[in-house]
PDB file of N, CA and C in Angstrom:
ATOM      1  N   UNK A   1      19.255 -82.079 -59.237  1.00  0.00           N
ATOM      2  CA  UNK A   1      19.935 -80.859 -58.841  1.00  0.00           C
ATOM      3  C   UNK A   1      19.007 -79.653 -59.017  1.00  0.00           C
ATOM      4  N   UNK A   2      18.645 -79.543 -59.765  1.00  0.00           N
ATOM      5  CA  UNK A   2      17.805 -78.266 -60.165  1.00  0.00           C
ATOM      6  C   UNK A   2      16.085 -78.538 -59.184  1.00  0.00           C
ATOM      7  N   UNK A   3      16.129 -79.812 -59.171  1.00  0.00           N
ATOM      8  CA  UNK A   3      14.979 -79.364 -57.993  1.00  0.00           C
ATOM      9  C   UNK A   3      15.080 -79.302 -56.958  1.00  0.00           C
ATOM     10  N   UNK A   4      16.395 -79.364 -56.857  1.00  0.00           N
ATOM     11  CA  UNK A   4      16.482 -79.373 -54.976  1.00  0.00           C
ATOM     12  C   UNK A   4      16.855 -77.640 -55.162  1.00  0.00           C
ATOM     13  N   UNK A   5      16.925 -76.937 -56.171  1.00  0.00           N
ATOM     14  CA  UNK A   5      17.495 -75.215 -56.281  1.00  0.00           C
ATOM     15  C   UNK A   5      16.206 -75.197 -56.460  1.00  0.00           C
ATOM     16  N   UNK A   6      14.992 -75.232 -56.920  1.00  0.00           N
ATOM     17  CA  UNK A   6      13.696 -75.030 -56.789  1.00  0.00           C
ATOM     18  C   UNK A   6      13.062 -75.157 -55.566  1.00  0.00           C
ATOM     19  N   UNK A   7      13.248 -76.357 -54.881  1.00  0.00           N
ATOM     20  CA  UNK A   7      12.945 -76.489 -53.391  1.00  0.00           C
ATOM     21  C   UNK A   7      13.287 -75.315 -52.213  1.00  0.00           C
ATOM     22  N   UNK A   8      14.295 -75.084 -52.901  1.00  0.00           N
ATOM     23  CA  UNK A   8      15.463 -73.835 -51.644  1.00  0.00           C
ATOM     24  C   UNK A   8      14.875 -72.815 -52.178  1.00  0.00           C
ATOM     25  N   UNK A   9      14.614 -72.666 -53.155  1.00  0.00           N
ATOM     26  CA  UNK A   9      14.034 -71.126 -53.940  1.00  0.00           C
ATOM     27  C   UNK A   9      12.240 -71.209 -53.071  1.00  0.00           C
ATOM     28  N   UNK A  10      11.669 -71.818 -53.897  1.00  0.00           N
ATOM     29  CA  UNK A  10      10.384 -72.080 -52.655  1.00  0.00           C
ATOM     30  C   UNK A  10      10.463 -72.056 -51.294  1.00  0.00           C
ATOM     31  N   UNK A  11      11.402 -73.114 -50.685  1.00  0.00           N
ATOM     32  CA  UNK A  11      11.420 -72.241 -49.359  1.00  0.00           C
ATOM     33  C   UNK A  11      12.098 -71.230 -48.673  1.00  0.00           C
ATOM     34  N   UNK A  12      12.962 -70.554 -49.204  1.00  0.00           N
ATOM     35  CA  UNK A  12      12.829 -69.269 -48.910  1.00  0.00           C
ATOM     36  C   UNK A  12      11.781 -68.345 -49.102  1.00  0.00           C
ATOM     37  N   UNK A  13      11.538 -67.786 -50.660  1.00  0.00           N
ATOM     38  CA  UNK A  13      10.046 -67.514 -50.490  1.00  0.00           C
ATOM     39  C   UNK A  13       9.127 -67.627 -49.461  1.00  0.00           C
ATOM     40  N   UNK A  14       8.519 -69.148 -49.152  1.00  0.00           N
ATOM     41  CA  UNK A  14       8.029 -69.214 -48.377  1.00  0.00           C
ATOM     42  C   UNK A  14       8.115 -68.540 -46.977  1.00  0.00           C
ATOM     43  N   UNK A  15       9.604 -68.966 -46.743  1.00  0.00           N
ATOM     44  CA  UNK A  15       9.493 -68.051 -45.369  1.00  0.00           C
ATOM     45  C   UNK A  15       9.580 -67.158 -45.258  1.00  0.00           C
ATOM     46  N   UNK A  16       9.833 -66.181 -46.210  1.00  0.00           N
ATOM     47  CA  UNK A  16       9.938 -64.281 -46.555  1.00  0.00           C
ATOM     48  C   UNK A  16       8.240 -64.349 -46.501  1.00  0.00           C
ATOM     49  N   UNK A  17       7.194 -64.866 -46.967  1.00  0.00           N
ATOM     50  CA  UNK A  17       6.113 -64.917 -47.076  1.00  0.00           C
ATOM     51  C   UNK A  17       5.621 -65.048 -45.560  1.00  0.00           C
ATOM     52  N   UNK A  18       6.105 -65.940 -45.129  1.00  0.00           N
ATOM     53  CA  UNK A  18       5.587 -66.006 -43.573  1.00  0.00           C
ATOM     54  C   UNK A  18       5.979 -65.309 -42.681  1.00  0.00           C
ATOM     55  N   UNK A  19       7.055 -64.682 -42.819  1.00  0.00           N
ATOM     56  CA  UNK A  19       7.863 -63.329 -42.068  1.00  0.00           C
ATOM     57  C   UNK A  19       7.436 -62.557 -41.626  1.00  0.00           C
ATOM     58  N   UNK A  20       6.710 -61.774 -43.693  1.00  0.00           N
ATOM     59  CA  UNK A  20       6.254 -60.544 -43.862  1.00  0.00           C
ATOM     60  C   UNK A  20       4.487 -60.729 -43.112  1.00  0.00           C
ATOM     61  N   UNK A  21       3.959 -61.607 -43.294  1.00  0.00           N
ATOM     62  CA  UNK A  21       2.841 -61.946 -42.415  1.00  0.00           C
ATOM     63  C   UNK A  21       2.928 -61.982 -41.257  1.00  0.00           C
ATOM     64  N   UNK A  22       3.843 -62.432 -40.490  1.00  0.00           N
ATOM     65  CA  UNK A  22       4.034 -62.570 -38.730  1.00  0.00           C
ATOM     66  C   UNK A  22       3.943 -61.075 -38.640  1.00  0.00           C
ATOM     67  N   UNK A  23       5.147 -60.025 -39.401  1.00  0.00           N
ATOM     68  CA  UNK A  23       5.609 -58.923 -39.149  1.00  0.00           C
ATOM     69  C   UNK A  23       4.253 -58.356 -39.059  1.00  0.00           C
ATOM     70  N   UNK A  24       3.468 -58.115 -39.771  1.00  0.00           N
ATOM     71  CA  UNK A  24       2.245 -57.457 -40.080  1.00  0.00           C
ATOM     72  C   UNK A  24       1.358 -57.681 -39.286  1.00  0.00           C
ATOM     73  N   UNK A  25       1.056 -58.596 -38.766  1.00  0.00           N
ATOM     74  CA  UNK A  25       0.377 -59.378 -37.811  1.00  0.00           C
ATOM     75  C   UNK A  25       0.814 -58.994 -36.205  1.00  0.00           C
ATOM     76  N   UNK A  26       1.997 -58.573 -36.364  1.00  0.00           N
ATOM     77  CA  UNK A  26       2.651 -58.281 -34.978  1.00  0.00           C
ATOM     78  C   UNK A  26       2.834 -56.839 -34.828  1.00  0.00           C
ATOM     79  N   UNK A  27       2.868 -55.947 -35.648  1.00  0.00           N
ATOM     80  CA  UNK A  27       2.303 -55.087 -36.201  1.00  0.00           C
ATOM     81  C   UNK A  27       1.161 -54.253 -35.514  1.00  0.00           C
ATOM     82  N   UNK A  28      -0.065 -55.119 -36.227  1.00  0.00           N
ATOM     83  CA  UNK A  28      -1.152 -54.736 -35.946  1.00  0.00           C
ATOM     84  C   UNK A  28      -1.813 -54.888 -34.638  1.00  0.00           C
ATOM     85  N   UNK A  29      -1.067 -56.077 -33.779  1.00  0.00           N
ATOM     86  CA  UNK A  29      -1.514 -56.350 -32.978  1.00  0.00           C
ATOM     87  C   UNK A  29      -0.565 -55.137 -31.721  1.00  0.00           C
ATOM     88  N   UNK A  30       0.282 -55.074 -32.237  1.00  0.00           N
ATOM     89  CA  UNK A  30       1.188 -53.435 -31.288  1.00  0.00           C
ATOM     90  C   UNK A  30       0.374 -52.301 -31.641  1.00  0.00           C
ATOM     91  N   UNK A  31      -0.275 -52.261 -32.448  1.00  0.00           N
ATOM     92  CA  UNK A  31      -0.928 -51.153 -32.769  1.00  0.00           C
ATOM     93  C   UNK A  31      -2.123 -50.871 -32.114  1.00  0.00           C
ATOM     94  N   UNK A  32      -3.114 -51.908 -31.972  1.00  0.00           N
ATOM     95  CA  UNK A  32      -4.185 -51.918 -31.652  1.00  0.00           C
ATOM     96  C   UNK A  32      -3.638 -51.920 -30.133  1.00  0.00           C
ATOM     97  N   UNK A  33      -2.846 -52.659 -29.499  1.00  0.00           N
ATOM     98  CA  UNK A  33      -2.379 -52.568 -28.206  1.00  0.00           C
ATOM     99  C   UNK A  33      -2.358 -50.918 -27.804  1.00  0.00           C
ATOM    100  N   UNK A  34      -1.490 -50.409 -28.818  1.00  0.00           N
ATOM    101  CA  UNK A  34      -1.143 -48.873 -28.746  1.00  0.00           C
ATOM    102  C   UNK A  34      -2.191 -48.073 -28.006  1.00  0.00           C
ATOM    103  N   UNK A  35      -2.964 -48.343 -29.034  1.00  0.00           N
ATOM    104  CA  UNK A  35      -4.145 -47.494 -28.999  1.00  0.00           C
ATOM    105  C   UNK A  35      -5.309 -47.677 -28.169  1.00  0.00           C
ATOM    106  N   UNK A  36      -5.495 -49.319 -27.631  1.00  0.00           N
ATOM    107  CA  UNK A  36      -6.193 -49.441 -26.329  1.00  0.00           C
ATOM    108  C   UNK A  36      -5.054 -48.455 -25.164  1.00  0.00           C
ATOM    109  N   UNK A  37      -4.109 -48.349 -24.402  1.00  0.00           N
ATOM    110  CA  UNK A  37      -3.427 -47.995 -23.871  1.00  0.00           C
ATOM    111  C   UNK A  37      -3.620 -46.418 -23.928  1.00  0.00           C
ATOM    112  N   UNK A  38      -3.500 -45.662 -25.091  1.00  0.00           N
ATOM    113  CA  UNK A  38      -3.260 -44.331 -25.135  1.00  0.00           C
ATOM    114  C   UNK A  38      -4.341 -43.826 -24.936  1.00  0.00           C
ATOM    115  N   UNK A  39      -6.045 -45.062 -25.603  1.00  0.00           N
ATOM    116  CA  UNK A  39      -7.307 -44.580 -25.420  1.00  0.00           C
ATOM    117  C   UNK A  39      -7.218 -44.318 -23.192  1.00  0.00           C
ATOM    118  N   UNK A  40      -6.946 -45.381 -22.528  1.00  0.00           N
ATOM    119  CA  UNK A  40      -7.425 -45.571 -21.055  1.00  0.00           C
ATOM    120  C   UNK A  40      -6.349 -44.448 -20.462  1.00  0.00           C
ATOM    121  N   UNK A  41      -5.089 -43.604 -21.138  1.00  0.00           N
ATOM    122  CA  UNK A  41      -4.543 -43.194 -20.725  1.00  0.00           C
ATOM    123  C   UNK A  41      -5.456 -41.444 -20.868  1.00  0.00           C
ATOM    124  N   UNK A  42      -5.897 -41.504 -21.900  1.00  0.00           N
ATOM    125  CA  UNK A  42      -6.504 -40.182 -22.228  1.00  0.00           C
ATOM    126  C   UNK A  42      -7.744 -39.858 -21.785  1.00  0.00           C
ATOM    127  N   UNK A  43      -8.438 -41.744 -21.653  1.00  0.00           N
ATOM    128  CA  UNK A  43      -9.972 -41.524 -20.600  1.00  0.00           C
ATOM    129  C   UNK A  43      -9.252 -41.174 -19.137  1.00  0.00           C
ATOM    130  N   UNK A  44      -8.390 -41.391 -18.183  1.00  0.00           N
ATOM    131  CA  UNK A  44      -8.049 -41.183 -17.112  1.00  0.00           C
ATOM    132  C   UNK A  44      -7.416 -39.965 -17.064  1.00  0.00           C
ATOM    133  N   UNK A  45      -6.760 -39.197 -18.164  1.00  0.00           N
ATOM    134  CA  UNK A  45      -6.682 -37.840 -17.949  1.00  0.00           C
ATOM    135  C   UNK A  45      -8.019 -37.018 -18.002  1.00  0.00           C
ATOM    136  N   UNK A  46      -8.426 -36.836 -19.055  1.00  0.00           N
ATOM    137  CA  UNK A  46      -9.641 -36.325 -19.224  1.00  0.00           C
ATOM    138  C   UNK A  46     -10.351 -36.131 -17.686  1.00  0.00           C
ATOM    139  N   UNK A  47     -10.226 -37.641 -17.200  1.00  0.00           N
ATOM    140  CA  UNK A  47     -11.407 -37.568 -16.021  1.00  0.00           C
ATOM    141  C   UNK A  47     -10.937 -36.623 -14.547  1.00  0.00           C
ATOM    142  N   UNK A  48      -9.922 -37.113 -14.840  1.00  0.00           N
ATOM    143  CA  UNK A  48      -9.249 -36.430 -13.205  1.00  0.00           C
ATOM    144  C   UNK A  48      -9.106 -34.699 -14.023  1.00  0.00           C
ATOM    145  N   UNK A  49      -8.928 -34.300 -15.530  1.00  0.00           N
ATOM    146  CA  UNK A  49      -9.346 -32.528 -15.408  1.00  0.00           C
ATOM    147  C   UNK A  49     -10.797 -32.779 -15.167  1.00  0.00           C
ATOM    148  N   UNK A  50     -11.626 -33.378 -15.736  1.00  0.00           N
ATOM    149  CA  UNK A  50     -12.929 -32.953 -15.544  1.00  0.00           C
ATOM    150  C   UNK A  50     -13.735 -32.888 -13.599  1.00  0.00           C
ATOM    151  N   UNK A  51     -12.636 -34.023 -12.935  1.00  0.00           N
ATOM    152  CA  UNK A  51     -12.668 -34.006 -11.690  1.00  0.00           C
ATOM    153  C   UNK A  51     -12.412 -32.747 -11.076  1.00  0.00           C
ATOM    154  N   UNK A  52     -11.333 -32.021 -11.687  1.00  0.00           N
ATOM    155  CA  UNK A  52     -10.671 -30.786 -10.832  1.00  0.00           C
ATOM    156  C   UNK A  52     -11.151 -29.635 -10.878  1.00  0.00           C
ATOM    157  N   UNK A  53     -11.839 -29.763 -12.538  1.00  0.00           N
ATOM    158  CA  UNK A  53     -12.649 -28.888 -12.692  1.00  0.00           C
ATOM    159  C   UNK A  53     -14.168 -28.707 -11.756  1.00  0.00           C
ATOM    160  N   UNK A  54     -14.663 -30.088 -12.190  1.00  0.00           N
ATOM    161  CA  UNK A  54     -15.874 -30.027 -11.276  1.00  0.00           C
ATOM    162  C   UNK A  54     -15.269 -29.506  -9.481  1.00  0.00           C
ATOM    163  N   UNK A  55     -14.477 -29.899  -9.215  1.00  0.00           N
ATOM    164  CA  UNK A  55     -14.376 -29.756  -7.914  1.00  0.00           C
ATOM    165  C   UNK A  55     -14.247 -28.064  -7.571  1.00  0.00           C
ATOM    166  N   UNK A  56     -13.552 -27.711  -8.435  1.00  0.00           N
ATOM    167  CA  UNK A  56     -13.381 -25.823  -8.535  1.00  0.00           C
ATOM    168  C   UNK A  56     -14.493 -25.194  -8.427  1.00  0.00           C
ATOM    169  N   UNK A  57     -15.513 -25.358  -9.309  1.00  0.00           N
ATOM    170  CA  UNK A  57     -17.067 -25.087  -9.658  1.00  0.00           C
ATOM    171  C   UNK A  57     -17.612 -25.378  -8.017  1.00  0.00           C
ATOM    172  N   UNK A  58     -17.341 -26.497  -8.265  1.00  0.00           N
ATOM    173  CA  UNK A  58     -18.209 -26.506  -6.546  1.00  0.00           C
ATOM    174  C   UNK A  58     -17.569 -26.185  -5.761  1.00  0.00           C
ATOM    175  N   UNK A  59     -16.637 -25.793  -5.345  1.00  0.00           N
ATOM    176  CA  UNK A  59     -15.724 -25.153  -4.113  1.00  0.00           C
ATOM    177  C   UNK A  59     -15.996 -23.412  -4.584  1.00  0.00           C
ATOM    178  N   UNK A  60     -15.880 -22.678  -5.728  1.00  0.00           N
ATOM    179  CA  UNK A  60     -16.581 -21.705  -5.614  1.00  0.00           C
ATOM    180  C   UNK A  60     -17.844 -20.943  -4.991  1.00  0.00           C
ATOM    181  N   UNK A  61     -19.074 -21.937  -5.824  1.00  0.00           N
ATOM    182  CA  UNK A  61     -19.816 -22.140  -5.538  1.00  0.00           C
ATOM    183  C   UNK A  61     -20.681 -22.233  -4.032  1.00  0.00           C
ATOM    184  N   UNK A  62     -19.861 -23.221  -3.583  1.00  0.00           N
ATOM    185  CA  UNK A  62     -20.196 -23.340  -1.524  1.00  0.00           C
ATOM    186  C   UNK A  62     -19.356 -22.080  -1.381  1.00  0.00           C
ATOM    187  N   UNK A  63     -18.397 -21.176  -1.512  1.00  0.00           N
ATOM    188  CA  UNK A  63     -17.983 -19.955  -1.134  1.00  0.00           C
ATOM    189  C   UNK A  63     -18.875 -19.158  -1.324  1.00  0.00           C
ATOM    190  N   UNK A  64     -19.379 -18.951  -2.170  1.00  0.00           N
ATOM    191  CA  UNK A  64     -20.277 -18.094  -2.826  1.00  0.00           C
ATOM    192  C   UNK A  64     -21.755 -18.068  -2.132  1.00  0.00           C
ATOM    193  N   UNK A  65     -22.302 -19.262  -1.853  1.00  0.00           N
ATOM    194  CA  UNK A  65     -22.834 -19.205  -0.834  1.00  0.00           C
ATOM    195  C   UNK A  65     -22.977 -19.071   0.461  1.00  0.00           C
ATOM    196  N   UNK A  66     -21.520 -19.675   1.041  1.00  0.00           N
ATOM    197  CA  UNK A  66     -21.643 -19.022   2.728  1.00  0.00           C
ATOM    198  C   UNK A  66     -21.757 -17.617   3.015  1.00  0.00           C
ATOM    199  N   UNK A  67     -20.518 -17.161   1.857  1.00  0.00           N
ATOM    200  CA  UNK A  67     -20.781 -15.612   1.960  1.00  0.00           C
ATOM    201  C   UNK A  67     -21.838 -14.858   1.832  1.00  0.00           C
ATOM    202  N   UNK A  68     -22.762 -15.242   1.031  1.00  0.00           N
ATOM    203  CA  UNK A  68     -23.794 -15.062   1.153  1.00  0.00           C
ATOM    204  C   UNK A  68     -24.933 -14.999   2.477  1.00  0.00           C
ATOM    205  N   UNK A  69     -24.694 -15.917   3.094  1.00  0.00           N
ATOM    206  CA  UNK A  69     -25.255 -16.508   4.199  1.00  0.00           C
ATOM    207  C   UNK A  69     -25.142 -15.372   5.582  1.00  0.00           C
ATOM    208  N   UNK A  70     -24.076 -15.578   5.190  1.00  0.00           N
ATOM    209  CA  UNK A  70     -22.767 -15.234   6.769  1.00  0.00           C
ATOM    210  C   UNK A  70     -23.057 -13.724   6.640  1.00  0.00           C
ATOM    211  N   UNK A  71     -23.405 -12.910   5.075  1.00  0.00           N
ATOM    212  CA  UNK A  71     -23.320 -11.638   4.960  1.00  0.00           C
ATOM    213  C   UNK A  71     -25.014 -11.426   5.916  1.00  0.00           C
ATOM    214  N   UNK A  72     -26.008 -12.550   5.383  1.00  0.00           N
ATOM    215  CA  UNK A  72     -27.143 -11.908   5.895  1.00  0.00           C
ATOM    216  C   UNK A  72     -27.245 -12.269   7.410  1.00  0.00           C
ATOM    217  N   UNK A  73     -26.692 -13.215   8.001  1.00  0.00           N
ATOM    218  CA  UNK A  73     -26.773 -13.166   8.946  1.00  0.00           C
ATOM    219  C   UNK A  73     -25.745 -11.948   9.469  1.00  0.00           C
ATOM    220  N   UNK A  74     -25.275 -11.845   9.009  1.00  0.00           N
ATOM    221  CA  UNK A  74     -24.603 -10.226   9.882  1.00  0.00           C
ATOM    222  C   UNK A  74     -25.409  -9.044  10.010  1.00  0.00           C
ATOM    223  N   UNK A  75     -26.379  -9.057   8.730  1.00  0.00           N
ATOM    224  CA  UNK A  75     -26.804  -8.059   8.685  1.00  0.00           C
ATOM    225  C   UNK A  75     -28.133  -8.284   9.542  1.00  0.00           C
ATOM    226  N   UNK A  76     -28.751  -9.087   9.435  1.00  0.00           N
ATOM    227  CA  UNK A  76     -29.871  -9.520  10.465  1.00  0.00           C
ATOM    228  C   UNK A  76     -29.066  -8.920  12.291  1.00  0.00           C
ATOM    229  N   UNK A  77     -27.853  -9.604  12.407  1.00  0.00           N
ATOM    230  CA  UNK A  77     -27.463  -9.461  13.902  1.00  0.00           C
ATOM    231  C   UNK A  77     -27.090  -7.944  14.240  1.00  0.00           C
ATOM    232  N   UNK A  78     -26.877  -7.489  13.239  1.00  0.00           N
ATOM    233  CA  UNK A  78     -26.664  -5.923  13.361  1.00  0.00           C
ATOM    234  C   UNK A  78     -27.765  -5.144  13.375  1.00  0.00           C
ATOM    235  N   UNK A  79     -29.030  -5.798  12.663  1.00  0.00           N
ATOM    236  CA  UNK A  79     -30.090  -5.072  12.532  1.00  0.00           C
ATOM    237  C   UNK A  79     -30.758  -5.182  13.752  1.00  0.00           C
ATOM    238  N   UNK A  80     -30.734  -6.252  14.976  1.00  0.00           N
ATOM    239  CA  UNK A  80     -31.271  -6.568  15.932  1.00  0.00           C
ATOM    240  C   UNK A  80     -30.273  -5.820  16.901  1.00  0.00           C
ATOM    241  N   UNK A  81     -29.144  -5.548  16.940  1.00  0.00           N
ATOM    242  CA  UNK A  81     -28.129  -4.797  17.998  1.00  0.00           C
ATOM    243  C   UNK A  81     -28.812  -3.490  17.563  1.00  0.00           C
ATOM    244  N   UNK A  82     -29.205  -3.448  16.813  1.00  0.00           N
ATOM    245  CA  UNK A  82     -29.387  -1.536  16.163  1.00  0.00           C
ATOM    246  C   UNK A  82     -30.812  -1.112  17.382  1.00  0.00           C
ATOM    247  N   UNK A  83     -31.835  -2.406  16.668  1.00  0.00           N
ATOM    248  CA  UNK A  83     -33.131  -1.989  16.966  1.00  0.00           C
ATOM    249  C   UNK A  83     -33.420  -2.048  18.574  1.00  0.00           C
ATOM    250  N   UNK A  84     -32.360  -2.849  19.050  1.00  0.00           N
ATOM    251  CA  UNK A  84     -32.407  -3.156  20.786  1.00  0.00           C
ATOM    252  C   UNK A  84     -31.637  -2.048  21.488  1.00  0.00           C
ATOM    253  N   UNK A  85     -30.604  -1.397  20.654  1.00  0.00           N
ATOM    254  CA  UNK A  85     -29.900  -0.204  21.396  1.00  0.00           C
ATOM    255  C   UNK A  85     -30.728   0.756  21.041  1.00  0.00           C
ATOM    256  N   UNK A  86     -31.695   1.034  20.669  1.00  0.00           N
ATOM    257  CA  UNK A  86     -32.594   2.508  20.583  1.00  0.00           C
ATOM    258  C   UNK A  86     -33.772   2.427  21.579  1.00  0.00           C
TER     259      UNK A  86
END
């Protein structure tokens, strides 16, 4: 009698022992899941601001230059209407 209440006492234990290990184990493995996930979620934000950004910079940029462009060629075509009407 008393070892079969030793037996039941051991295996319970036991399986509170193997529980608390699965739990931990399952655990860690949600965790690390977590955090691959939140890492590819935060590399794919990051990239598409750094995309929008870059794209701003350079869409300035080519503005900044046509105007540039477009200003001297005006001023060239005006300077040639000037010098041909005198």
């Amino acid at each position: 009698m008393e070892t079969n209440m030793t037996h039941r006492q051991t295996d319970r234990q036991t399986d509170r022992q193997t529980d608390r290990q699965t739990d931990r184990q399952t655990d860690r493995q949600t965790d690390r899941q977590t955090d691959r996930q939140t890492d590819r979620q935060t590399d794919r934000q990051t990239d598409r601001q750094t995309d929008r950004q870059t794209d701003r910079q350079t869409d300035r940029q080519t503005d900044r230059q046509t105007d540039r462009q477009t200003d001297r060629q005006f001023i060239l075509t005006y300077t040639m209407y000037i010098v041909n009407s005198t």
